[in-house]
C-alpha atoms as a PDB file:
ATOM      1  CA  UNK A   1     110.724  41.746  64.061  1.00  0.00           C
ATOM      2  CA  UNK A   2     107.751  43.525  61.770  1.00  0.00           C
ATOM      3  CA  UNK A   3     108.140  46.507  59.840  1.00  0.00           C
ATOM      4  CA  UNK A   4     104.953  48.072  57.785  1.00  0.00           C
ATOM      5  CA  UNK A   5     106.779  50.518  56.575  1.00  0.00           C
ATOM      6  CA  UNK A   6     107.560  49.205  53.661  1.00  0.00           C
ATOM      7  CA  UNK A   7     104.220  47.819  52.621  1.00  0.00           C
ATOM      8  CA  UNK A   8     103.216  49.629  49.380  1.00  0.00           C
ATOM      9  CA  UNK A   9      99.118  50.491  49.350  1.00  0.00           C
ATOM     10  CA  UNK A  10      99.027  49.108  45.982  1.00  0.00           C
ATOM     11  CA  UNK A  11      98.682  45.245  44.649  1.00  0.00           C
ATOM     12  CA  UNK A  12     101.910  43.329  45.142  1.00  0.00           C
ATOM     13  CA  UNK A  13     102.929  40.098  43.680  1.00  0.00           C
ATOM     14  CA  UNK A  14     102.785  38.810  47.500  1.00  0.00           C
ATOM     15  CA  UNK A  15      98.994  39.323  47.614  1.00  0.00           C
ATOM     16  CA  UNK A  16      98.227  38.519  44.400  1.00  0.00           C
ATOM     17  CA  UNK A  17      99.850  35.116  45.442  1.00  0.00           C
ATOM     18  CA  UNK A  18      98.116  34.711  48.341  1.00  0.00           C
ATOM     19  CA  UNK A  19      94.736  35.124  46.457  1.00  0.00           C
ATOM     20  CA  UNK A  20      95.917  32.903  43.551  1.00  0.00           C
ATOM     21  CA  UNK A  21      96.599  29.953  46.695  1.00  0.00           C
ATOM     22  CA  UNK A  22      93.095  30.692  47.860  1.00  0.00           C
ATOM     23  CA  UNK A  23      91.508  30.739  43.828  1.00  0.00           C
ATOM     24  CA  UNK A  24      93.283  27.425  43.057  1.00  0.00           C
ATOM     25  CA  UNK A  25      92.975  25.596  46.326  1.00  0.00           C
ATOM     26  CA  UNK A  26      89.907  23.589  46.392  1.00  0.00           C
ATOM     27  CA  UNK A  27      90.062  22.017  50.286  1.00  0.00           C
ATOM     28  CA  UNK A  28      91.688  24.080  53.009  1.00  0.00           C
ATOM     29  CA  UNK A  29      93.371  22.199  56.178  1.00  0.00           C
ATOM     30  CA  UNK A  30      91.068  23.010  59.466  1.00  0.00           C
ATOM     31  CA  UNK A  31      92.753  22.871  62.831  1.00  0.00           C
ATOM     32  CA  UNK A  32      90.880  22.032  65.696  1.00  0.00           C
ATOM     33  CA  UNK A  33      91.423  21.143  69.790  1.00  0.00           C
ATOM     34  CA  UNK A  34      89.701  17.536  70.438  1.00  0.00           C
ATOM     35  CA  UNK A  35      88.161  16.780  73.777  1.00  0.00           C
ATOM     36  CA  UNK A  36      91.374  16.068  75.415  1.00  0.00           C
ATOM     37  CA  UNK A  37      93.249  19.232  74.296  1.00  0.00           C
ATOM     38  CA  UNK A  38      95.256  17.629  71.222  1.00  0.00           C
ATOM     39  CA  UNK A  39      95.575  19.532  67.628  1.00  0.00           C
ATOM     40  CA  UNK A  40      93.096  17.859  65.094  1.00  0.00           C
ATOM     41  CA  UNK A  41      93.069  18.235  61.703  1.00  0.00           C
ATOM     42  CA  UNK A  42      91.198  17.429  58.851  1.00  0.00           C
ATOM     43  CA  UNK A  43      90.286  18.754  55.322  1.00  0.00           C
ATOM     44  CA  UNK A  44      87.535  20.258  53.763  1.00  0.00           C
ATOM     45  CA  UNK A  45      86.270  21.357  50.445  1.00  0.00           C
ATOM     46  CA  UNK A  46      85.196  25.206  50.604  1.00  0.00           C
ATOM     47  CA  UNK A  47      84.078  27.545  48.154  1.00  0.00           C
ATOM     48  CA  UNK A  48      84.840  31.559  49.047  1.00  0.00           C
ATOM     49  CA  UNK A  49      82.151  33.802  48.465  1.00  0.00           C
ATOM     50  CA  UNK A  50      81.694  37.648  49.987  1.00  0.00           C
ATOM     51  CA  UNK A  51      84.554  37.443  51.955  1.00  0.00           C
ATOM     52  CA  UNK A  52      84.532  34.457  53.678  1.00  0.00           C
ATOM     53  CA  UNK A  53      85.359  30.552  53.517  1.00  0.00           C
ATOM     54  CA  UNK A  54      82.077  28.277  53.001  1.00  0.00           C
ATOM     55  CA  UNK A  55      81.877  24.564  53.792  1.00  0.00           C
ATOM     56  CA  UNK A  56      79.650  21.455  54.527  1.00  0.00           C
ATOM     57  CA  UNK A  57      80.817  19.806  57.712  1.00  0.00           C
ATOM     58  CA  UNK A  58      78.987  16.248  58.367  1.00  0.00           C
ATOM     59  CA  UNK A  59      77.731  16.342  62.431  1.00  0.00           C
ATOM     60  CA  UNK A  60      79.052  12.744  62.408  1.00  0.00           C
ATOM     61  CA  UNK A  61      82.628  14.232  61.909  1.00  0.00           C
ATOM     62  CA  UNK A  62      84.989  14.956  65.163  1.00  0.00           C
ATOM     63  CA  UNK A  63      85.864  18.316  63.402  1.00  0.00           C
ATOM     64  CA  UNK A  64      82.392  19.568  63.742  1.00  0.00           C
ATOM     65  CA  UNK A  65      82.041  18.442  67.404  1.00  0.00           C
ATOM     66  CA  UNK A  66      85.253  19.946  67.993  1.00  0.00           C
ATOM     67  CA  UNK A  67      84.301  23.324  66.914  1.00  0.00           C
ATOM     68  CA  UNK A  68      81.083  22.725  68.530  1.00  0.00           C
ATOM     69  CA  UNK A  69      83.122  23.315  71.700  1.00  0.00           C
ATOM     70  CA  UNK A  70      85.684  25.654  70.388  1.00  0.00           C
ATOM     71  CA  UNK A  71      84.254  27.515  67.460  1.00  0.00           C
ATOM     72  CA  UNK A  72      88.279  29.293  67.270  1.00  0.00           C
ATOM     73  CA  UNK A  73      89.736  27.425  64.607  1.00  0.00           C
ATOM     74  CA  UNK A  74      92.880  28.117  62.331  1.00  0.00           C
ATOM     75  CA  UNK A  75      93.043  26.827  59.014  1.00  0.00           C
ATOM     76  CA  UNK A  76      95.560  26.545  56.022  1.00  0.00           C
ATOM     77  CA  UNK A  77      96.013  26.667  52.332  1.00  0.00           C
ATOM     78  CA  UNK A  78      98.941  25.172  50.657  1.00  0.00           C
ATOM     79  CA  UNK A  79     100.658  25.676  47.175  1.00  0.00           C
ATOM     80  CA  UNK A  80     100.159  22.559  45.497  1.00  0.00           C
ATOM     81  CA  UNK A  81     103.337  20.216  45.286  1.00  0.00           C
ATOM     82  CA  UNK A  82     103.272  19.686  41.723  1.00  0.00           C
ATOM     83  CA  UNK A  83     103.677  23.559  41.223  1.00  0.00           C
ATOM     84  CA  UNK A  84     106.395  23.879  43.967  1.00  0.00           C
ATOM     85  CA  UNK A  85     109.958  24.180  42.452  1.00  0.00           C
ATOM     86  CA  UNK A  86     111.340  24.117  46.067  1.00  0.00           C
ATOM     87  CA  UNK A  87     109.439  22.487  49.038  1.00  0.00           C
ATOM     88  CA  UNK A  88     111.137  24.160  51.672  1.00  0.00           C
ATOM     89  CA  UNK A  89     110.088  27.436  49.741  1.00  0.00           C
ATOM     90  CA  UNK A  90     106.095  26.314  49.480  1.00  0.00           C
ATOM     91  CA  UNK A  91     103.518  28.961  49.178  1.00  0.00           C
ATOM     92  CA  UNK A  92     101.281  28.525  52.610  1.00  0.00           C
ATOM     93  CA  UNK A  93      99.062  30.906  54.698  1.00  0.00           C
ATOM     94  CA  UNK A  94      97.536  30.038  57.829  1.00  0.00           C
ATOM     95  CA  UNK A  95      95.029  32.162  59.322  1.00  0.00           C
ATOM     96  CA  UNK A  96      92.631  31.935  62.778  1.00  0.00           C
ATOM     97  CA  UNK A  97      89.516  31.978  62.187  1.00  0.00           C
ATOM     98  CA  UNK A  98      85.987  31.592  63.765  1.00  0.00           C
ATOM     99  CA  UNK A  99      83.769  28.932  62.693  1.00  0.00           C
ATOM    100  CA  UNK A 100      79.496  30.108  62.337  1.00  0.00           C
ATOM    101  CA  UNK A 101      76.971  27.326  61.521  1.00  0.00           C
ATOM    102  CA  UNK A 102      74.232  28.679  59.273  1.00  0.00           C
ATOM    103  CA  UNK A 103      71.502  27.147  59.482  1.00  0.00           C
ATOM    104  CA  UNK A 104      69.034  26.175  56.517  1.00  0.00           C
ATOM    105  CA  UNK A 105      66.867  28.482  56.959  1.00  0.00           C
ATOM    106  CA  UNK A 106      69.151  31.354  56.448  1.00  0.00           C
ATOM    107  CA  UNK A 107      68.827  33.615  52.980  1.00  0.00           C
ATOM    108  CA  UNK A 108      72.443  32.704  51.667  1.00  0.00           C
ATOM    109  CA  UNK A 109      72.419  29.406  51.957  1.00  0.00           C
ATOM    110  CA  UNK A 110      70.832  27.924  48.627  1.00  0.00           C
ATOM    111  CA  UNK A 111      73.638  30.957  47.185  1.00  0.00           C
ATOM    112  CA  UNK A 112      75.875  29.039  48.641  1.00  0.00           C
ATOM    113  CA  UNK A 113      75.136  25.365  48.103  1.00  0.00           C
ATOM    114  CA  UNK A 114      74.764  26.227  44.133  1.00  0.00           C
ATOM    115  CA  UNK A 115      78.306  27.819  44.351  1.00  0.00           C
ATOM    116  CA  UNK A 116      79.869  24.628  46.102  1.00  0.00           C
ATOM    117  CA  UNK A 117      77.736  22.465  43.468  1.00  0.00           C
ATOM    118  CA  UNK A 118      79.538  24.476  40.798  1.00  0.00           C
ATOM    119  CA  UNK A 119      82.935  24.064  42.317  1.00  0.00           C
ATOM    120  CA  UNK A 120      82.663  20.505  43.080  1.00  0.00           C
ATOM    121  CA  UNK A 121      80.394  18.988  41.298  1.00  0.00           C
ATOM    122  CA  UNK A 122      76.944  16.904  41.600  1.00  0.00           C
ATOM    123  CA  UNK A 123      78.056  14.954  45.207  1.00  0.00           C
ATOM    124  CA  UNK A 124      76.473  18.681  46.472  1.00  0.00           C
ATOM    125  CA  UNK A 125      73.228  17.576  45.704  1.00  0.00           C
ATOM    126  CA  UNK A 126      73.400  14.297  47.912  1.00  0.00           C
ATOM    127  CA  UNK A 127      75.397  15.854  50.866  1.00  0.00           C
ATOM    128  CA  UNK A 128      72.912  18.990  50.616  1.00  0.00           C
ATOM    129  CA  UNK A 129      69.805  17.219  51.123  1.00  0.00           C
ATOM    130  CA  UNK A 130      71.610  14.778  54.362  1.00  0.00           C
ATOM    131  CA  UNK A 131      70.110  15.982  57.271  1.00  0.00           C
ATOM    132  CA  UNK A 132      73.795  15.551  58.997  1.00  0.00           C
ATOM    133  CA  UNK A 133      75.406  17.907  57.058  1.00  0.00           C
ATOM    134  CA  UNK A 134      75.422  21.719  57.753  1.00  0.00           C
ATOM    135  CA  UNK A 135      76.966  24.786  56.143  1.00  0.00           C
ATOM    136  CA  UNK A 136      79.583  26.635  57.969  1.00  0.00           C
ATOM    137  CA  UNK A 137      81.008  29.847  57.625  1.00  0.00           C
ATOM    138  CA  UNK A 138      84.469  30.724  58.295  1.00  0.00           C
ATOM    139  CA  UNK A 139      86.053  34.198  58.492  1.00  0.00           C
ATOM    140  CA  UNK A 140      89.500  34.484  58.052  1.00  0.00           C
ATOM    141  CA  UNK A 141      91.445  37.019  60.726  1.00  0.00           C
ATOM    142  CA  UNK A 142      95.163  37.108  61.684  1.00  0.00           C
ATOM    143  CA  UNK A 143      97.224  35.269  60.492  1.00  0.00           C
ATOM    144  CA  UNK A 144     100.596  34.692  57.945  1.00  0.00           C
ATOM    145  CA  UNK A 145     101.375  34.573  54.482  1.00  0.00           C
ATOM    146  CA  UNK A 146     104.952  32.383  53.920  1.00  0.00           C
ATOM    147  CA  UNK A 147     105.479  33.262  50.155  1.00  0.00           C
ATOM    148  CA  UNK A 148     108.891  31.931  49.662  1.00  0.00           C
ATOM    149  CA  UNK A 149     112.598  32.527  51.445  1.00  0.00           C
ATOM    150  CA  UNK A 150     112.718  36.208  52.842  1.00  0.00           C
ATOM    151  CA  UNK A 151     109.069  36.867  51.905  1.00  0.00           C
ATOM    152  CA  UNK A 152     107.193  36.201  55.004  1.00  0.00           C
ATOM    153  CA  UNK A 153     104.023  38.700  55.911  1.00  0.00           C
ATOM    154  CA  UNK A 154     102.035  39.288  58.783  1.00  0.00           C
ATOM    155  CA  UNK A 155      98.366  39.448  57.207  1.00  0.00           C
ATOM    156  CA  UNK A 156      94.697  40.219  59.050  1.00  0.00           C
ATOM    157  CA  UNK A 157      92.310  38.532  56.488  1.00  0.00           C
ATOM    158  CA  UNK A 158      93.314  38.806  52.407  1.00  0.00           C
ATOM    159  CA  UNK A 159      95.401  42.398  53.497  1.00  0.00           C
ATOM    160  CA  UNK A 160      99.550  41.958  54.053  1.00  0.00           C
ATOM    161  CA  UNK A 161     100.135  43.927  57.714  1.00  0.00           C
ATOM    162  CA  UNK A 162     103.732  43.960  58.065  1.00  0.00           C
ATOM    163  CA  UNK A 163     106.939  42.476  56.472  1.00  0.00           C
ATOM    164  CA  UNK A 164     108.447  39.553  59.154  1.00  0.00           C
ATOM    165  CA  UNK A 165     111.938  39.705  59.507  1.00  0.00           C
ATOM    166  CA  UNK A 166     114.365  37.717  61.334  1.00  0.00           C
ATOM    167  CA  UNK A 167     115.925  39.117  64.387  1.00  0.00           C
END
């Protein structure tokens, strides 16, 4: 059971959490279907920039393939262990997502590759010039913020939609 009622319009410590996951995490967890219908997942270093999730995904990887097929992804950002005082109370959001391949020619990219460069280092300027490797974008949509016992949110993008409750 939701209730939005509740939600104040101003910044709350719940979504300042859930952009202090996405500021600190440097890989996010991509779901995907393989070709026989089973979850996949991997991980992949991102950068965010204008409101979306950047990354370089390698053709040679099953990921890419699978979202080749099925560009409907959902992905996930965890609090790291190290700063978890409680693991069954673990900061996490998961959100779906689609998954656009820009291609090289496109005005944001070189934006882009010099923001991943400055995020994770010099390995950007080998992986940028492979002829495998291709920036994606990914958009996040619906999806649900976990922020701790009793402090569970329904959430459309970076924006908490309703409180969940049990029933």
């Amino acid at each position: 059971m939701s209730d939005s009622s509740d939600l104040p319009t101003q910044p709350t410590p719940d979504l300042e959490r859930l952009i202090t996951l996405r500021d600190q995490a440097r890989a996010l967890i991509l779901a995907t279907i393989d070709e026989d219908g089973f979850p996949s997942l991997s991980t992949l270093p991102f950068v965010w920039h204008e409101g979306a999730f950047w990354v370089l995904m390698s053709d040679l990887s099953p990921h890419t393939r699978q979202v080749r097929q099925n560009p409907t992804v959902e992905l996930m950002l965890l609090e790291d262990e190290s700063r978890t005082h409680n693991i069954y109370n673990r900061a996490r959001v998961t959100w779906r997502a689609d998954v656009t391949r820009i291609e090289r020619n496109d005005s944001r990219v070189h934006t882009i590759f010099d923001a991943l460069k400055v995020r994770h280092g010099k390995i950007l300027d080998v992986l940028t010039q492979l002829p495998d490797f291709h920036l994606h974008c990914i958009v996040p949509g619906a999806g649900r913020l976990v922020n701790g016992f009793g402090r569970a949110f329904k959430i459309d993008g970076f924006e908490l939609v309703a409180h969940l409750r049990g029933a």
